[in-house]
Protein backbone atom coordinates (compact mmCIF):
# COMPACT_ATOMS: atom_id res chain seq x y z
CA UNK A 1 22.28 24.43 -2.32
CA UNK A 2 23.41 26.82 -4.58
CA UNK A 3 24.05 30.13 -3.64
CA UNK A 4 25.32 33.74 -5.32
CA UNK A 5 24.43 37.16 -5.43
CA UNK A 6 23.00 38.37 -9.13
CA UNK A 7 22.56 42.53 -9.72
CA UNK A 8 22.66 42.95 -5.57
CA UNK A 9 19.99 40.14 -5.20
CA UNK A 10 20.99 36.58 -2.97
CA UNK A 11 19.47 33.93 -4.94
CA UNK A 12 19.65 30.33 -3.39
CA UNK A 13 18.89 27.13 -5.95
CA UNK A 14 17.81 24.10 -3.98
CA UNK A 15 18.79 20.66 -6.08
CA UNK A 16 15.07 19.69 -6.73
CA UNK A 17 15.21 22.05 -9.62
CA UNK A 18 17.94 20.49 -11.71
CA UNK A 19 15.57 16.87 -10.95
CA UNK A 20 12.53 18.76 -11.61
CA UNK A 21 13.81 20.42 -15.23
CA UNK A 22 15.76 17.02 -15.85
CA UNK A 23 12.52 15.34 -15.62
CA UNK A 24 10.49 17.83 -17.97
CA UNK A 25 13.37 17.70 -20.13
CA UNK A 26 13.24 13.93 -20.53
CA UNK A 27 17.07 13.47 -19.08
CA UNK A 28 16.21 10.19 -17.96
CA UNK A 29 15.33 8.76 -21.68
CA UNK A 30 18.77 9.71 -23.46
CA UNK A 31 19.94 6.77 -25.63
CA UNK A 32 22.90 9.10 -27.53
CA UNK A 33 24.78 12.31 -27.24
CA UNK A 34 22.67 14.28 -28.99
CA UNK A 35 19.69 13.49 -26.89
CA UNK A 36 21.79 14.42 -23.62
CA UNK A 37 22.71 17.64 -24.84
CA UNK A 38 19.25 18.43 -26.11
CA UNK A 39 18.32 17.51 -22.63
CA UNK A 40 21.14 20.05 -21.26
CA UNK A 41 20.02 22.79 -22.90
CA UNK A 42 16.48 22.26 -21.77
CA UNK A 43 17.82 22.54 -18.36
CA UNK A 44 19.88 25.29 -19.41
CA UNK A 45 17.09 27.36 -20.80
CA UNK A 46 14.35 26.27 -18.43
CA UNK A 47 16.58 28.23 -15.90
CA UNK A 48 17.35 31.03 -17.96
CA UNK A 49 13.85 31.83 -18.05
CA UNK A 50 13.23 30.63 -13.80
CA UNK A 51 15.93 32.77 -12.92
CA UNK A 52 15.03 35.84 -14.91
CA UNK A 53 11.38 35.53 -13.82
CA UNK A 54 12.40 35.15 -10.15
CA UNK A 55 14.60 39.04 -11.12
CA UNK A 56 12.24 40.71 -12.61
CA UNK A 57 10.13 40.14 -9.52
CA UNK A 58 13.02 41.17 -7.19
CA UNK A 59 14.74 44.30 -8.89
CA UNK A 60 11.35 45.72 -10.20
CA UNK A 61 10.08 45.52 -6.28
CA UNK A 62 13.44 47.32 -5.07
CA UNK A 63 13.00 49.92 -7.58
CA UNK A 64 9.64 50.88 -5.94
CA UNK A 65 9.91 49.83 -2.20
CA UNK A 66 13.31 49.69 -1.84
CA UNK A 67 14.24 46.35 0.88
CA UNK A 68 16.68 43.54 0.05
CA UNK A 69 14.64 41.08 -2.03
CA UNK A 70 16.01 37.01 -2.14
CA UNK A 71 15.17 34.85 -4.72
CA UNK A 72 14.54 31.30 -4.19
CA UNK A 73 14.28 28.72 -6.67
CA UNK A 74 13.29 25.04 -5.92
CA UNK A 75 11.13 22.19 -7.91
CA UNK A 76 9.35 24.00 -10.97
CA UNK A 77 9.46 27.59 -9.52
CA UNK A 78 10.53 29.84 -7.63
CA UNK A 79 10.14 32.61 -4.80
CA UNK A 80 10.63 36.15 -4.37
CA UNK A 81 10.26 37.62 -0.41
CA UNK A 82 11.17 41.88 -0.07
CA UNK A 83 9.60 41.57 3.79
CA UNK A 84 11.38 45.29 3.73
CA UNK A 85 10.09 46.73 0.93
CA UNK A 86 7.05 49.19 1.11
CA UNK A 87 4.86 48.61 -1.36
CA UNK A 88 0.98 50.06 -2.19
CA UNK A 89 -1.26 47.74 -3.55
CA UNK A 90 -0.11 49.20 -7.20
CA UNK A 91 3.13 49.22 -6.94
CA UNK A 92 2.95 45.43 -5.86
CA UNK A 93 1.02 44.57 -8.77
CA UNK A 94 3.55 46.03 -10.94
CA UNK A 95 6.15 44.15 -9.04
CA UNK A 96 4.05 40.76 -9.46
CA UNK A 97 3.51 41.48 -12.76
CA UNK A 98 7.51 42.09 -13.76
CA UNK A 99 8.03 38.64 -13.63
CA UNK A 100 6.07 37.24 -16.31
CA UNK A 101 6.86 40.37 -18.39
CA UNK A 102 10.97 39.31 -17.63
CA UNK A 103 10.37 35.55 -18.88
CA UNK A 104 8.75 36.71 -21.66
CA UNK A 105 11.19 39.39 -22.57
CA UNK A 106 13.73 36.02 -22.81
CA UNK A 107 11.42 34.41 -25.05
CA UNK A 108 10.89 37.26 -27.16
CA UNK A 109 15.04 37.73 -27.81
CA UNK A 110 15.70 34.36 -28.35
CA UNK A 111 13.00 34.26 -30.35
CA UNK A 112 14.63 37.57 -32.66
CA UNK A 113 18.17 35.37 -31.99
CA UNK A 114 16.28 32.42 -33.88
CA UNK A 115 15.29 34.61 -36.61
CA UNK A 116 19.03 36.04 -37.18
CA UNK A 117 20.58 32.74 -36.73
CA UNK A 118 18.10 31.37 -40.23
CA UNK A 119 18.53 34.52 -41.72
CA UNK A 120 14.52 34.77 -42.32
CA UNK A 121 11.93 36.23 -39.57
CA UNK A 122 8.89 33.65 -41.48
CA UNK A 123 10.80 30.67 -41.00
CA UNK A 124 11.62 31.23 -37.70
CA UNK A 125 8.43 32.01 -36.96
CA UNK A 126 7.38 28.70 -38.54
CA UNK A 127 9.65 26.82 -37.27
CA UNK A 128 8.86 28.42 -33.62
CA UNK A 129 5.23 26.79 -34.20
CA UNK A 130 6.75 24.00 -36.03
CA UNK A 131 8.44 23.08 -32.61
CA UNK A 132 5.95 23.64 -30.34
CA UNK A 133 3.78 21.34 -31.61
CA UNK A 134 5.86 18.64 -32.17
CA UNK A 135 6.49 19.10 -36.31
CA UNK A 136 10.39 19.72 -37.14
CA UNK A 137 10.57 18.87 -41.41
CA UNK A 138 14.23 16.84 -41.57
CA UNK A 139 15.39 19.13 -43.79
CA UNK A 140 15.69 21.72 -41.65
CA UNK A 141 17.60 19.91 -39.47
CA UNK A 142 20.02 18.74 -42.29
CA UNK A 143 20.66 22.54 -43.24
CA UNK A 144 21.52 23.83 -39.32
CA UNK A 145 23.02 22.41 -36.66
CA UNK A 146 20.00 20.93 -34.41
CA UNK A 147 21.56 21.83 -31.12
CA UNK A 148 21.98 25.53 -31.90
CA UNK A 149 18.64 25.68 -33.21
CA UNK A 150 17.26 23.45 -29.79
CA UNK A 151 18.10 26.40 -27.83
CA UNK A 152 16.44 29.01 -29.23
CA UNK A 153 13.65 26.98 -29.36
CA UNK A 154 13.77 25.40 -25.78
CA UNK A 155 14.09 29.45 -24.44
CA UNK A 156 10.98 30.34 -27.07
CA UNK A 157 8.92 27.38 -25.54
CA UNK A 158 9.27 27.71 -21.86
CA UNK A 159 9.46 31.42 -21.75
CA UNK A 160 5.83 31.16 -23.42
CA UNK A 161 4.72 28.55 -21.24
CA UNK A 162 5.61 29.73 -18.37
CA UNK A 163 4.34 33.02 -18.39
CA UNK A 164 0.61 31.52 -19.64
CA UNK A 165 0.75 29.04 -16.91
CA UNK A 166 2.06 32.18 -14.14
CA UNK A 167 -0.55 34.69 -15.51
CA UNK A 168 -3.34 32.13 -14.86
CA UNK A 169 -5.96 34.06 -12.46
CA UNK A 170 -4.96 31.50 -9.48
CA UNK A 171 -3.48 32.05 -6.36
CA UNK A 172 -0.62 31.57 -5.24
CA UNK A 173 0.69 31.82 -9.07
CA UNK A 174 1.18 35.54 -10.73
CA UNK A 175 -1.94 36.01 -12.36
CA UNK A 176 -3.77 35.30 -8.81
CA UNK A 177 -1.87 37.66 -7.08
CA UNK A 178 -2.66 40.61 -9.39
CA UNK A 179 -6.01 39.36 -8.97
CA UNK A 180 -5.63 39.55 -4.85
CA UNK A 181 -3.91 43.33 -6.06
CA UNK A 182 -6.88 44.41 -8.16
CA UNK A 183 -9.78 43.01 -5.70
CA UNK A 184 -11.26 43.58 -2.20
CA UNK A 185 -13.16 40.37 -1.52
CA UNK A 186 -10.88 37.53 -0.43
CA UNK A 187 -13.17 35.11 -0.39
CA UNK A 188 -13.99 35.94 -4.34
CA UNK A 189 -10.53 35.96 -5.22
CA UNK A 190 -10.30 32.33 -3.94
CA UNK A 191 -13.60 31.50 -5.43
CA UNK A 192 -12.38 32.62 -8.29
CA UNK A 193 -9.08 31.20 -8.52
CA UNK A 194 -11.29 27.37 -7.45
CA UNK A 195 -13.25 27.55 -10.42
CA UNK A 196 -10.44 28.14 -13.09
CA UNK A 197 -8.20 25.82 -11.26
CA UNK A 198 -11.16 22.82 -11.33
CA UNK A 199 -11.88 23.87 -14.87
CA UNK A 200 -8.11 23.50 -15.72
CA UNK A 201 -7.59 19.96 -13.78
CA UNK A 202 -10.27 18.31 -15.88
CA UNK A 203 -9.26 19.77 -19.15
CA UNK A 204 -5.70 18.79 -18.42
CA UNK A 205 -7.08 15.68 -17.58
CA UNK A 206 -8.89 15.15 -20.90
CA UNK A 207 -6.02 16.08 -22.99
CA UNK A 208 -3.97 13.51 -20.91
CA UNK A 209 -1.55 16.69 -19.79
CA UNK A 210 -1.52 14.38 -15.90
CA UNK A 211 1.15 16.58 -14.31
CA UNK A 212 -0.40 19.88 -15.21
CA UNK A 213 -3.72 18.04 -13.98
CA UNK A 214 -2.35 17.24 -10.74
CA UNK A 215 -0.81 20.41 -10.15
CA UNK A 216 -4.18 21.82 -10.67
CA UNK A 217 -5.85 19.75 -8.42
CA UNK A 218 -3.37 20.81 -5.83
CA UNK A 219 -4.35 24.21 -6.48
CA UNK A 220 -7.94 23.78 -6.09
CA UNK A 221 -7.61 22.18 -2.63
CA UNK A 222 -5.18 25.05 -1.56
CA UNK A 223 -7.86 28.03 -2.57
CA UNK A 224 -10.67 25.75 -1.60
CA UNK A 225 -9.19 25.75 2.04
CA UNK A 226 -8.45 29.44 1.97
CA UNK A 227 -11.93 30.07 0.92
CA UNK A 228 -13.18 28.11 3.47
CA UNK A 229 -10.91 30.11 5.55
CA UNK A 230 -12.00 33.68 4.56
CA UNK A 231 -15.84 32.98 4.65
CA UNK A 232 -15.28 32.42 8.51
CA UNK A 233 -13.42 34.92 9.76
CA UNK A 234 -11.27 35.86 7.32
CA UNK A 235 -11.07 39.53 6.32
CA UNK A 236 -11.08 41.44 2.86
CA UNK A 237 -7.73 43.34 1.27
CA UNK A 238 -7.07 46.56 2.11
């Protein structure tokens, strides 16, 4: 475990991150240098974007309910727990939603960084979309150093994709718990979050996307148990 205090906020880093980003960042099919330290700066920016997520969570809820927030970061994710803070149902969906606005305020500058560094705003906007879909020309990595350029792009990409995946309407993620903010009915929160989670699995699973599928799938059981759950004796938000 890793542990330090960041803007008066503990944070604690369990080891199954570095695996976990290692993994997405394909660590474990380097054949030469340049492939490790594009796999480096995956990790690098992967967590970047975790950790500032995870604070934008934490100092956003202090600033409203005061408490001592922790931040906990483990596998592909995170936690945030303020059990001091006093929140109203507003103010928590303001916290909640902090942390998707934080990762994507990383994307955003390195995204302006990328733009500097080729000394056009078009072509690094191309080549933003260029990289996210798999389609770098050579030449553009003859005329700039690729590694530079990988992260910008590896802070663009999972800045992005990580605040579409957290804004999903699904609970637990971010997206599910402004939903459980915005709604009385838990049962139709978890109804809700079922269907798009069940609609997401299969669709994953068409495009052949089998981790996103699977972490779906896990999804769907967990709000198809809480639904369960809240139909029979559970009660509604307050």
């Amino acid at each position: 475990m890793i542990r330090f205090t960041l803007f008066g906020v503990q944070v604690s880093i369990h080891p199954t991150l570095w695996l976990t980003l290692a993994i997405l960042g394909r660590a474990y099919m380097v054949s030469n240098m340049v492939e490790l330290m594009s796999a480096l700066l995956f990790i690098i920016a992967a967590f970047v974007v975790l950790l500032a997520h995870e604070m934008g969570h934490a100092l956003v809820g202090r600033h409203l309910g005061g408490g001592h927030p922790v931040v906990y970061l483990a596998w592909l994710g995170g936690d945030c727990t303020n059990e001091s803070a006093r929140l109203t149902r507003l103010q928590g969906v303001a916290m909640t939603a902090a942390g998707p606005l934080a990762s994507l305020a990383v994307g955003l500058v390195a995204y302006l960084g990328l733009c500097l560094y080729v000394g056009d705003f078009a072509l690094g906007s191309a080549l933003s979309v260029g990289f996210a879909f798999g389609v770098m020309p050579a030449e553009v990595l003859m005329s700039y150093p690729p590694l530079a350029m990988f992260f910008f792009f590896y802070l663009v990409e999972v800045s992005c994709w990580w605040t579409v995946l957290n804004l999903l309407p699904i609970f637990p993620l971010d997206g599910g718990q402004i939903m459980q903010g915005l709604m009385k009915s838990r049962a139709q929160m978890h109804a809700i979050s079922l269907a798009v989670a069940v609609v997401l699995a299969v669709t994953f699973a068409v495009l052949g996307l089998w981790l996103l599928s699977i972490f779906m799938i896990l999804l769907a059981v967990l709000n198809h148990k809480l639904h369960q759950e809240s139909r029979h004796g559970g009660t509604d938000f307050r």
